[in-house]
PDB file of N, CA and C in Angstrom:
ATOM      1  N   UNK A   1     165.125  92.154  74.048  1.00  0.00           N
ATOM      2  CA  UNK A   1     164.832  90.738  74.062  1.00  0.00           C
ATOM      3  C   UNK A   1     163.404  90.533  74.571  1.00  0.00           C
ATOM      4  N   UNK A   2     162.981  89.983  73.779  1.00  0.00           N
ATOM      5  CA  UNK A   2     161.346  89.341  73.944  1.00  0.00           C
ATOM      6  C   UNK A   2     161.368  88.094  75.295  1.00  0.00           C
ATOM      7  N   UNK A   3     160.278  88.303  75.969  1.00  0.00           N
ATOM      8  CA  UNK A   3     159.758  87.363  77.069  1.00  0.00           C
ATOM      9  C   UNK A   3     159.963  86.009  76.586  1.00  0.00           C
ATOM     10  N   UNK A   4     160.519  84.789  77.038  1.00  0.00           N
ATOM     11  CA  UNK A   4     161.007  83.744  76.850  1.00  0.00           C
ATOM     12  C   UNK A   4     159.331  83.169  76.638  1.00  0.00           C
ATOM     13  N   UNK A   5     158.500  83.505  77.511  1.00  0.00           N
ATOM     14  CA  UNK A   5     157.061  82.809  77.587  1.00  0.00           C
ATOM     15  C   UNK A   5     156.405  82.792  75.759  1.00  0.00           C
ATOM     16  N   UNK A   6     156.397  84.124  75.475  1.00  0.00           N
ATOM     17  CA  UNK A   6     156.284  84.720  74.422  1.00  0.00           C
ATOM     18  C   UNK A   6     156.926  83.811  73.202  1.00  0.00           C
ATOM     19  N   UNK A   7     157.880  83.317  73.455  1.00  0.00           N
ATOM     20  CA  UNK A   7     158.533  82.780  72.209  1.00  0.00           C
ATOM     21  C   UNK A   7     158.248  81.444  72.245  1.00  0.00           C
ATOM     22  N   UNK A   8     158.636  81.228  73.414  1.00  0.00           N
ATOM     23  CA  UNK A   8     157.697  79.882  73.434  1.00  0.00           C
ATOM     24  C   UNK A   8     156.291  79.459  72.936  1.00  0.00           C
ATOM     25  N   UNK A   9     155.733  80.344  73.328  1.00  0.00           N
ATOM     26  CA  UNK A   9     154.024  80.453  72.836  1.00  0.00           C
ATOM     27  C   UNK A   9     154.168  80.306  71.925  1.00  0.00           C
ATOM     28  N   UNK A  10     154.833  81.017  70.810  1.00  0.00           N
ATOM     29  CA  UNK A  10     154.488  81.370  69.411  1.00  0.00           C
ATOM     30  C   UNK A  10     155.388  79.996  68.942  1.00  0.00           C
ATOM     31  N   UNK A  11     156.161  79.331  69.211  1.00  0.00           N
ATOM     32  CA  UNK A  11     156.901  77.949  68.907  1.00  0.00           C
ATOM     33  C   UNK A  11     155.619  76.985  68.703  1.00  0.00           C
ATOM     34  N   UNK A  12     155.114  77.381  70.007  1.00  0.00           N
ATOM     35  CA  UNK A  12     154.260  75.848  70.124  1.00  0.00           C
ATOM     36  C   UNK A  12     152.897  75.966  69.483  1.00  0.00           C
ATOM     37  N   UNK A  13     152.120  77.524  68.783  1.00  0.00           N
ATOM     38  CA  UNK A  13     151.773  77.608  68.081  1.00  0.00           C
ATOM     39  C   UNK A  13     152.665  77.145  66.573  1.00  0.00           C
ATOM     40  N   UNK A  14     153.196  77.572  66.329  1.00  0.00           N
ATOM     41  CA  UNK A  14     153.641  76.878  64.843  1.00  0.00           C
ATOM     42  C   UNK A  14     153.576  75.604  64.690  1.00  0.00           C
ATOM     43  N   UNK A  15     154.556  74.809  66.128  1.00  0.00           N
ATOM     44  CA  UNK A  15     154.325  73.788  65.657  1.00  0.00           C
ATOM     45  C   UNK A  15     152.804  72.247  65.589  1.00  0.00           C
ATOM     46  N   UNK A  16     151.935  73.484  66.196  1.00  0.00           N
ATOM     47  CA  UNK A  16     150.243  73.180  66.446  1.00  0.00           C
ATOM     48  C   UNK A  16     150.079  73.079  65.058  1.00  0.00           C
ATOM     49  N   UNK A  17     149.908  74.267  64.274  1.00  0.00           N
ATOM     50  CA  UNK A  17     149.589  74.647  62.873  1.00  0.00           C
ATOM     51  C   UNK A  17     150.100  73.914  61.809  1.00  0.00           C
ATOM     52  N   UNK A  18     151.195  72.839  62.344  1.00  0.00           N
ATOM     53  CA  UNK A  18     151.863  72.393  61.531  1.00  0.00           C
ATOM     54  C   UNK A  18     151.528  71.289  61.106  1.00  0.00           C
ATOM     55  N   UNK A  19     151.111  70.291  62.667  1.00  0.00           N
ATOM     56  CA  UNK A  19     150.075  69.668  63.030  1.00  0.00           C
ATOM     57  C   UNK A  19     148.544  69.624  62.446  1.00  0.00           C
ATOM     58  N   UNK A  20     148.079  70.327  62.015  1.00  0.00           N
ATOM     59  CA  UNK A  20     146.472  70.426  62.091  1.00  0.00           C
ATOM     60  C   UNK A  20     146.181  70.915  61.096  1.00  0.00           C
ATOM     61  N   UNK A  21     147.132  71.052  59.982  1.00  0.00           N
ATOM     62  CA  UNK A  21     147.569  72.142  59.156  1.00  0.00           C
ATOM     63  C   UNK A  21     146.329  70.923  57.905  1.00  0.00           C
ATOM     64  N   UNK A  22     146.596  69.888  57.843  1.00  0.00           N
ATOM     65  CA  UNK A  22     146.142  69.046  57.091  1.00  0.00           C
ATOM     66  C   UNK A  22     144.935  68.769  57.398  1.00  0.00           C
ATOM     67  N   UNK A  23     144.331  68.514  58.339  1.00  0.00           N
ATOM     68  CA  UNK A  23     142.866  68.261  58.891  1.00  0.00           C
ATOM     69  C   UNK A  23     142.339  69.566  58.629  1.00  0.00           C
ATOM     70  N   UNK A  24     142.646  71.020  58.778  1.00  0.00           N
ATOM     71  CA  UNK A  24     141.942  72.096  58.889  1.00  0.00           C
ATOM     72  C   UNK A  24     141.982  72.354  56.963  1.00  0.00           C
ATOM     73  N   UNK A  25     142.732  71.978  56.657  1.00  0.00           N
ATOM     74  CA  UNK A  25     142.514  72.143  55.548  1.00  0.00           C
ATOM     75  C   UNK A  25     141.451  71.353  54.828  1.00  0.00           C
ATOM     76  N   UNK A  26     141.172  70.022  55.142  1.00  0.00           N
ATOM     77  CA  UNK A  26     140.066  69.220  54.241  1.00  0.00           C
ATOM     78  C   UNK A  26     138.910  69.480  54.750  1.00  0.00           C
ATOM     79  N   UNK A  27     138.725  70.634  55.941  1.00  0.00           N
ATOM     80  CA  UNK A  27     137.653  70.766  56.616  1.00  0.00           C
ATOM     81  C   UNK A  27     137.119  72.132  56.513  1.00  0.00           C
ATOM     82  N   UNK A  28     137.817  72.865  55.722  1.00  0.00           N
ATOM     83  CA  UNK A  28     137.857  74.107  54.985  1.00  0.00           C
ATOM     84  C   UNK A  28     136.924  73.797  53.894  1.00  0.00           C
ATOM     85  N   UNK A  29     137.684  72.395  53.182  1.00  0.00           N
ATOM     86  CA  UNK A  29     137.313  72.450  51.663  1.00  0.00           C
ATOM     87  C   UNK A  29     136.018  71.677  51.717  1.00  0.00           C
ATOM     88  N   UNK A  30     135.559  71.214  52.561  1.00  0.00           N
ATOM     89  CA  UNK A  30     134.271  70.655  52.741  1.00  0.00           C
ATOM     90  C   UNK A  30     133.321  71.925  52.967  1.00  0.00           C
ATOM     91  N   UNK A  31     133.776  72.829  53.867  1.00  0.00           N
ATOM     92  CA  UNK A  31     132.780  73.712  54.472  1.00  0.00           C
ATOM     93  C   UNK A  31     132.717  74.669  53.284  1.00  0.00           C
ATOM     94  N   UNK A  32     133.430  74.906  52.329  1.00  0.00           N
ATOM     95  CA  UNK A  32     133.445  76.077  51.404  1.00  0.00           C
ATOM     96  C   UNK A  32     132.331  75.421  50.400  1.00  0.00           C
ATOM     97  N   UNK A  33     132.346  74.149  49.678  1.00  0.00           N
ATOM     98  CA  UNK A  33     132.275  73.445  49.018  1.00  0.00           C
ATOM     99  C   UNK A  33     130.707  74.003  48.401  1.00  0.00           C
ATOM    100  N   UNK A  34     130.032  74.182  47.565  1.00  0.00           N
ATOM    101  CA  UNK A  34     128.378  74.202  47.759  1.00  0.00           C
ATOM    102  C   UNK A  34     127.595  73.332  46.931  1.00  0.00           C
ATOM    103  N   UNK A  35     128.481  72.061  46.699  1.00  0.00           N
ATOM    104  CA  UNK A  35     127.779  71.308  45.856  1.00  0.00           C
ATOM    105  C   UNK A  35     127.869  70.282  47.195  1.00  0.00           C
ATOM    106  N   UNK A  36     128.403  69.955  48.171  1.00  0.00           N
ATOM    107  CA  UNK A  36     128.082  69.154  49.215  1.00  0.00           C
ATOM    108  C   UNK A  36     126.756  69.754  50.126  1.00  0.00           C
ATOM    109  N   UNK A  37     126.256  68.693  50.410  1.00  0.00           N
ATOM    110  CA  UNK A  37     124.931  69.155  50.966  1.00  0.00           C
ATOM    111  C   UNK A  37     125.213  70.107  52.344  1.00  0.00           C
ATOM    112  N   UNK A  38     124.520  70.836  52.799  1.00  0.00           N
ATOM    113  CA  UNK A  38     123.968  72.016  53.605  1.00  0.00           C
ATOM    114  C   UNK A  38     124.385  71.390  55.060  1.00  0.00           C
ATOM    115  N   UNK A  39     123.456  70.043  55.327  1.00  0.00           N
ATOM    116  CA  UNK A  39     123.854  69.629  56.880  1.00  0.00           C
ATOM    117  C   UNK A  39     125.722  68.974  57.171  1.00  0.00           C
ATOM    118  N   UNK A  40     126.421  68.534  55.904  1.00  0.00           N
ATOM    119  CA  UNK A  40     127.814  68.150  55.804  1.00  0.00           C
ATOM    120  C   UNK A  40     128.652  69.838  55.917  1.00  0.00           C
ATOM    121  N   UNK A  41     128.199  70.405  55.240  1.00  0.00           N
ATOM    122  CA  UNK A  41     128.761  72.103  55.175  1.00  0.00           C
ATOM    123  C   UNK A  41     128.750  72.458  56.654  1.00  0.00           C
ATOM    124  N   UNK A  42     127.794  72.065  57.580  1.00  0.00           N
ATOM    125  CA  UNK A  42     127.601  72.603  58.900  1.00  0.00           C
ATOM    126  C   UNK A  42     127.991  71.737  59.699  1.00  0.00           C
ATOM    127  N   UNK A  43     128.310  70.639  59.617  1.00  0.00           N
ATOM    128  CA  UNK A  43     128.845  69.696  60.113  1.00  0.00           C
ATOM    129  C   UNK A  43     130.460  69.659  60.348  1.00  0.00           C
ATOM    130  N   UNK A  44     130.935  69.952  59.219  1.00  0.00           N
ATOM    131  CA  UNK A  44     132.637  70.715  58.762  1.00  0.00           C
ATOM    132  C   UNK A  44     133.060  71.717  59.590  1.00  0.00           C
ATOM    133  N   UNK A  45     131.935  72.684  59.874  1.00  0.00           N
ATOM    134  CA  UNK A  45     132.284  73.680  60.355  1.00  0.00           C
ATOM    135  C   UNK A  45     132.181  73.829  61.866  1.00  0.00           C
ATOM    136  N   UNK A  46     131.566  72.915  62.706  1.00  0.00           N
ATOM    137  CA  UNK A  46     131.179  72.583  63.597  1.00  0.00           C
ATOM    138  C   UNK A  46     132.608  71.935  64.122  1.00  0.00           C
ATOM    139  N   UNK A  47     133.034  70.923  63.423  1.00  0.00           N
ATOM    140  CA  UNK A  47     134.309  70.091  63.661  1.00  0.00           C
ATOM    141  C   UNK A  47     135.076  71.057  63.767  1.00  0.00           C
ATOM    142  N   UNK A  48     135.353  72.330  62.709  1.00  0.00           N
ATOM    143  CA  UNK A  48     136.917  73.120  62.568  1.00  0.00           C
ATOM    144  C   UNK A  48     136.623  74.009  63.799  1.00  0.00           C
ATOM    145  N   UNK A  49     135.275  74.254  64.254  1.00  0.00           N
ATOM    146  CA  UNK A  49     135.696  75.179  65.746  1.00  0.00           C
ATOM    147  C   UNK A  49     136.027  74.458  66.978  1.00  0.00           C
ATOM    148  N   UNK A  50     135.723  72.537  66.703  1.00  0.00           N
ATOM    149  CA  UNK A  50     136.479  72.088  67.808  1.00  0.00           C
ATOM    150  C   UNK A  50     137.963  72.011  67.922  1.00  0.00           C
ATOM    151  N   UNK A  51     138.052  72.128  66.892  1.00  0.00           N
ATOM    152  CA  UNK A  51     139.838  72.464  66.955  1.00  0.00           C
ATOM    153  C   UNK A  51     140.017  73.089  67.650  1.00  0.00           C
ATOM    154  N   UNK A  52     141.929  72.724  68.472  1.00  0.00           N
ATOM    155  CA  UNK A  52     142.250  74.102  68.984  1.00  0.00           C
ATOM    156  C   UNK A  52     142.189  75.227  68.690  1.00  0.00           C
ATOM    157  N   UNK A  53     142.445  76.844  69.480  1.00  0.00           N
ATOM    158  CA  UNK A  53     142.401  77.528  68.599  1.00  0.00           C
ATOM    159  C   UNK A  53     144.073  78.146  68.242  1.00  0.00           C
ATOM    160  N   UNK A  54     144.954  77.213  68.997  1.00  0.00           N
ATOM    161  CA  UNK A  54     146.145  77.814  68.279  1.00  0.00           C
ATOM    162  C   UNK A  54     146.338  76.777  67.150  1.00  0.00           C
ATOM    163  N   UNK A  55     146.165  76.229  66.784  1.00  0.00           N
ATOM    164  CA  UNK A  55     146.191  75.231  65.564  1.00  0.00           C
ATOM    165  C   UNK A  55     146.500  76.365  64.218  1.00  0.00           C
ATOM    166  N   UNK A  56     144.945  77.391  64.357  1.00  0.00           N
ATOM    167  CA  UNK A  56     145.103  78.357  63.402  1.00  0.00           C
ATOM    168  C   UNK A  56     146.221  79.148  62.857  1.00  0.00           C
ATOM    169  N   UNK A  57     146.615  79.322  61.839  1.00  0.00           N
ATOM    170  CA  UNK A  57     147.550  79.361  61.558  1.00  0.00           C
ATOM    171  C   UNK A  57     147.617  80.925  61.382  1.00  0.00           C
ATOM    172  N   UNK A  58     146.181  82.211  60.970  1.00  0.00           N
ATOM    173  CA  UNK A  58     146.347  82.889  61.421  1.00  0.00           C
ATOM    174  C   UNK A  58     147.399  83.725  63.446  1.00  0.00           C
ATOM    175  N   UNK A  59     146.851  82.902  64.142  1.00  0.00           N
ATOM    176  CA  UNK A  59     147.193  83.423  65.290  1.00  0.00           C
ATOM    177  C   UNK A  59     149.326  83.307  65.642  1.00  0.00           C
ATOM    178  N   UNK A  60     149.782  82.773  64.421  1.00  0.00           N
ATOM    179  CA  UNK A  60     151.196  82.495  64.819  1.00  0.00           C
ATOM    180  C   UNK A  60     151.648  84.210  64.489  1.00  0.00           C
ATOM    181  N   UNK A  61     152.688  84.989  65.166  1.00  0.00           N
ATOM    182  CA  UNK A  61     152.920  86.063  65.165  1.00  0.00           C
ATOM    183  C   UNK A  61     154.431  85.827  64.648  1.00  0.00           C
ATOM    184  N   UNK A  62     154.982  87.056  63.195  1.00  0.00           N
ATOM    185  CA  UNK A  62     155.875  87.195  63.152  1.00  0.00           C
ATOM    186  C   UNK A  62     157.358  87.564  64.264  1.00  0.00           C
ATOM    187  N   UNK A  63     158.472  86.290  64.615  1.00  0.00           N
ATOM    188  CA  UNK A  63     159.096  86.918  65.420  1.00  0.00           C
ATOM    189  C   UNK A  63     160.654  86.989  64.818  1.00  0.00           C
ATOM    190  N   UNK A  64     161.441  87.926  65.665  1.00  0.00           N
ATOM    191  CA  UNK A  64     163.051  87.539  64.976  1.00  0.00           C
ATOM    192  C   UNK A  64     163.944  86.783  65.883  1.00  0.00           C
ATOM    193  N   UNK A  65     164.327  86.044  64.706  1.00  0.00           N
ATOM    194  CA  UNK A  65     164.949  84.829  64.934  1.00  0.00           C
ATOM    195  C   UNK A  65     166.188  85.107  65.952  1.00  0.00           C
ATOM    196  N   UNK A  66     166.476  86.018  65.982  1.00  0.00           N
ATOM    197  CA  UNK A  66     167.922  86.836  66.717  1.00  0.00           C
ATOM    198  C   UNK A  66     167.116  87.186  68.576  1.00  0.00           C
ATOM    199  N   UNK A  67     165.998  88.468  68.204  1.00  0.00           N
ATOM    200  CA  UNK A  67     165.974  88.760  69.788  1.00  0.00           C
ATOM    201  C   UNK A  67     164.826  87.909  70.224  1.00  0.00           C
ATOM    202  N   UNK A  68     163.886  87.579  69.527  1.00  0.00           N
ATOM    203  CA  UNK A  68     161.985  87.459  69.674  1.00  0.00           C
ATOM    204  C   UNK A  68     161.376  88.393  69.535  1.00  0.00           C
ATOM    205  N   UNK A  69     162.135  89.739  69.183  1.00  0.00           N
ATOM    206  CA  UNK A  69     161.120  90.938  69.071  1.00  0.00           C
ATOM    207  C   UNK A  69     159.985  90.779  67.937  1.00  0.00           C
ATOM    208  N   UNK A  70     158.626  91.226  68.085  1.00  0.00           N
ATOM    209  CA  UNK A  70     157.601  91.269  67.515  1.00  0.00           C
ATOM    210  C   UNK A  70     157.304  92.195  66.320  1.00  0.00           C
ATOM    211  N   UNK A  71     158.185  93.077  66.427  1.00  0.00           N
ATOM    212  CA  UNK A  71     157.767  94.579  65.627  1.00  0.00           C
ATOM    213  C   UNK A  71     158.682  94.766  64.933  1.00  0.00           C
ATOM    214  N   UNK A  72     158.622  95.086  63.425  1.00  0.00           N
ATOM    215  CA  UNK A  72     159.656  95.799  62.576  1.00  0.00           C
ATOM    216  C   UNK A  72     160.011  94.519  62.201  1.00  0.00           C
ATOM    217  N   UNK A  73     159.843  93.160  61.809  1.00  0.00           N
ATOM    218  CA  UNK A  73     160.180  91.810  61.245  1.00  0.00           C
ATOM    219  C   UNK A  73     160.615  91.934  59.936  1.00  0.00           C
ATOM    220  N   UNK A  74     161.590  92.098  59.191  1.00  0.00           N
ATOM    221  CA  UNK A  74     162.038  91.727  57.846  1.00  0.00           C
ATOM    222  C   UNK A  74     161.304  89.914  57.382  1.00  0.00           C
ATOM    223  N   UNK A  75     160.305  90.139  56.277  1.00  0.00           N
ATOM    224  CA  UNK A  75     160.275  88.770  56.409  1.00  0.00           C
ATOM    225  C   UNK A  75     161.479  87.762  55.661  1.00  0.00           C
ATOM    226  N   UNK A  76     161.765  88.735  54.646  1.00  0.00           N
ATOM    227  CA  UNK A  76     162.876  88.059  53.706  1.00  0.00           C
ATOM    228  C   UNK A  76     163.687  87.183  54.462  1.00  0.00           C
ATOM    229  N   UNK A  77     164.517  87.764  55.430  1.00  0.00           N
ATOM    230  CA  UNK A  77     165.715  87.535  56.895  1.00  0.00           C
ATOM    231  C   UNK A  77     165.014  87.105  58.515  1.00  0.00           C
ATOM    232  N   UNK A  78     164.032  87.175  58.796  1.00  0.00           N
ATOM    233  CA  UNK A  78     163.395  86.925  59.667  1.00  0.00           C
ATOM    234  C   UNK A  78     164.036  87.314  60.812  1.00  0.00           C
ATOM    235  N   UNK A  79     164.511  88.553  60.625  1.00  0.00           N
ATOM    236  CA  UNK A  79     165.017  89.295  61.564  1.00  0.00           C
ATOM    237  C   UNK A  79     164.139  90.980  61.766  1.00  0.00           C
ATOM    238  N   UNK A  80     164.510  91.253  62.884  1.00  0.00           N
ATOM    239  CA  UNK A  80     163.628  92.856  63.107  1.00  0.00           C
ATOM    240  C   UNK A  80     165.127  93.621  62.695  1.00  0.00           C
ATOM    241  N   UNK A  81     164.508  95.058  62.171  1.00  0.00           N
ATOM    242  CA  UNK A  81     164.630  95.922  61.388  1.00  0.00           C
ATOM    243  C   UNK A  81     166.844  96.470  62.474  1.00  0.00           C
ATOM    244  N   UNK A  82     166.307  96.239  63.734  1.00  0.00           N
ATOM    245  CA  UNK A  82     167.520  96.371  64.674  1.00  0.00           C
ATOM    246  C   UNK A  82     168.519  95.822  64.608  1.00  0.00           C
ATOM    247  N   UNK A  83     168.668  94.189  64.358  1.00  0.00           N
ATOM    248  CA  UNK A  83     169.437  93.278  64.046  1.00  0.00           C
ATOM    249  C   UNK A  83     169.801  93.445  62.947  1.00  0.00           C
ATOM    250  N   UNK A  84     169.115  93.632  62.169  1.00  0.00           N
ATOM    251  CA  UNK A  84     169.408  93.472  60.726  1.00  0.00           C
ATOM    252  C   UNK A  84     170.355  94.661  59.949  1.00  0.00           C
ATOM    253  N   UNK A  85     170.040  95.959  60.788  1.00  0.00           N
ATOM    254  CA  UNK A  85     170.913  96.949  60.700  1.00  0.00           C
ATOM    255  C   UNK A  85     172.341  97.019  60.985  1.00  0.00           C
ATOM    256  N   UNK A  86     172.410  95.986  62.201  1.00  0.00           N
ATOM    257  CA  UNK A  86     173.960  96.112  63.054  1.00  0.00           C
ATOM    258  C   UNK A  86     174.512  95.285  62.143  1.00  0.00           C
ATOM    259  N   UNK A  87     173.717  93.655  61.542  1.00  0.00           N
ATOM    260  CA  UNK A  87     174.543  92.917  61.352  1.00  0.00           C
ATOM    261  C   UNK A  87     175.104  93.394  59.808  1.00  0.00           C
ATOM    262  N   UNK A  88     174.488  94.256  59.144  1.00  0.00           N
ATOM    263  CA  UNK A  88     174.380  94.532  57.886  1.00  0.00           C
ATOM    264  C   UNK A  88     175.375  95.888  57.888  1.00  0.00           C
ATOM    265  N   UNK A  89     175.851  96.466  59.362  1.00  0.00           N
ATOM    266  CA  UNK A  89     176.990  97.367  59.366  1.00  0.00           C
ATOM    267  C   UNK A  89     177.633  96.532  59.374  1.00  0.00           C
ATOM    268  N   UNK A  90     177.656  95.898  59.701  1.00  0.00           N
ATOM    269  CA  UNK A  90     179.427  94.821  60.657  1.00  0.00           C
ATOM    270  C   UNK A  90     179.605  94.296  59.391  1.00  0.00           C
ATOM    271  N   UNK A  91     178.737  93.698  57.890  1.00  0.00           N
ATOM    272  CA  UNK A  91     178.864  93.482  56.974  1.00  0.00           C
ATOM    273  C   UNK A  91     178.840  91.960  56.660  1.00  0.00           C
ATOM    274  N   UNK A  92     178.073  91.244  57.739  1.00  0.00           N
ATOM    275  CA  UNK A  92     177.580  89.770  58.141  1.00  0.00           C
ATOM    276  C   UNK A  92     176.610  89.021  57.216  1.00  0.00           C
ATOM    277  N   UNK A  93     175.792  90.142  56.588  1.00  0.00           N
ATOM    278  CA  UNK A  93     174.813  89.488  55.238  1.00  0.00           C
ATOM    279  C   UNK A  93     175.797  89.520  54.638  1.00  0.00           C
ATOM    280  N   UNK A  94     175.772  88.702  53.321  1.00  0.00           N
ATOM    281  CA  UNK A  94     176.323  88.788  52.113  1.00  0.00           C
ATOM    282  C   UNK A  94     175.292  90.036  51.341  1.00  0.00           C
ATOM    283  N   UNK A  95     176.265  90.564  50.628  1.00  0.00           N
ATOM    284  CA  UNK A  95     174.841  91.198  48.970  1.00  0.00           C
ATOM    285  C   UNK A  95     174.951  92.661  49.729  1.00  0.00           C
ATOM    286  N   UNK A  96     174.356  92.785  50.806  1.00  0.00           N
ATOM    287  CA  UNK A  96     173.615  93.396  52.089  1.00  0.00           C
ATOM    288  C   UNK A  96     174.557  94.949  52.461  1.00  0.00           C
ATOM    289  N   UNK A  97     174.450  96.302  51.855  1.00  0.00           N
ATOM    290  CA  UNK A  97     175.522  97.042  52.492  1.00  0.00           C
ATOM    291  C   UNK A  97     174.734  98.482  52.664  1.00  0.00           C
ATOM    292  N   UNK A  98     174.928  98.826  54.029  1.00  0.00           N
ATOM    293  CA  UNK A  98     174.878  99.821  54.630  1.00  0.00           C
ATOM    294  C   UNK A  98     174.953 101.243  53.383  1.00  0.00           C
ATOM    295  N   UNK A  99     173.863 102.171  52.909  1.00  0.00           N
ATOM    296  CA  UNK A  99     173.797 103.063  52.170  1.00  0.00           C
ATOM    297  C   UNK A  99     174.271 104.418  53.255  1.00  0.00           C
ATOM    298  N   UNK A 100     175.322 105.269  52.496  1.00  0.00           N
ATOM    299  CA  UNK A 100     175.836 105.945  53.217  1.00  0.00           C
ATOM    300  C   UNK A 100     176.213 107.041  52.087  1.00  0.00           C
ATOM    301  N   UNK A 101     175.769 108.489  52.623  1.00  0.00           N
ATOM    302  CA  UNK A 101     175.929 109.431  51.534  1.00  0.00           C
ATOM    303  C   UNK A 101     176.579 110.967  51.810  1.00  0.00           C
TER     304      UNK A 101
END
């Protein structure tokens, strides 16, 4: 089980990104833009580093939905590779069955 702090963090990142998700985007498409003039291009870009920086939607970290563990994330199931094994013995996915030879 992952640090409660940890999951939290990464919550309140998402729901930052989720937030800002729309402003960082028209402020992208300004700054990429090269038919808008040079001082608006730098101006865009000036604004998107006052943003927070968990807003970014890079910085949200895959977690599983079961422990918070960080590592081994199925994204399909949004579970780590551990969970997903037990629950997939016990036979809890549908579709989902344990290869055995």
């Amino acid at each position: 089980m992952a640090k409660t702090s940890s999951i939290y963090r990464n919550k309140k990142r998402q729901k930052m990104a989720a937030q800002f998700a729309e402003k960082r985007a028209k402020l992208k498409a300004i700054a990429k833009d090269k038919t808008v003039p040079q001082e608006d291009r730098f101006l865009a870009r000036l604004k998107l580093a006052e943003l927070p920086r968990n807003s970014s939607k890079v910085r949200i970290r895959n977690r599983c939905a079961v422990t918070g563990r960080s590592r081994g994330v199925e994204s399909r199931f949004q579970m780590c590779r551990i969970v997903l094994r037990d629950l997939a013995s016990r036979g809890q996915i549908p579709g989902m069955v344990k290869s055995s030879w």
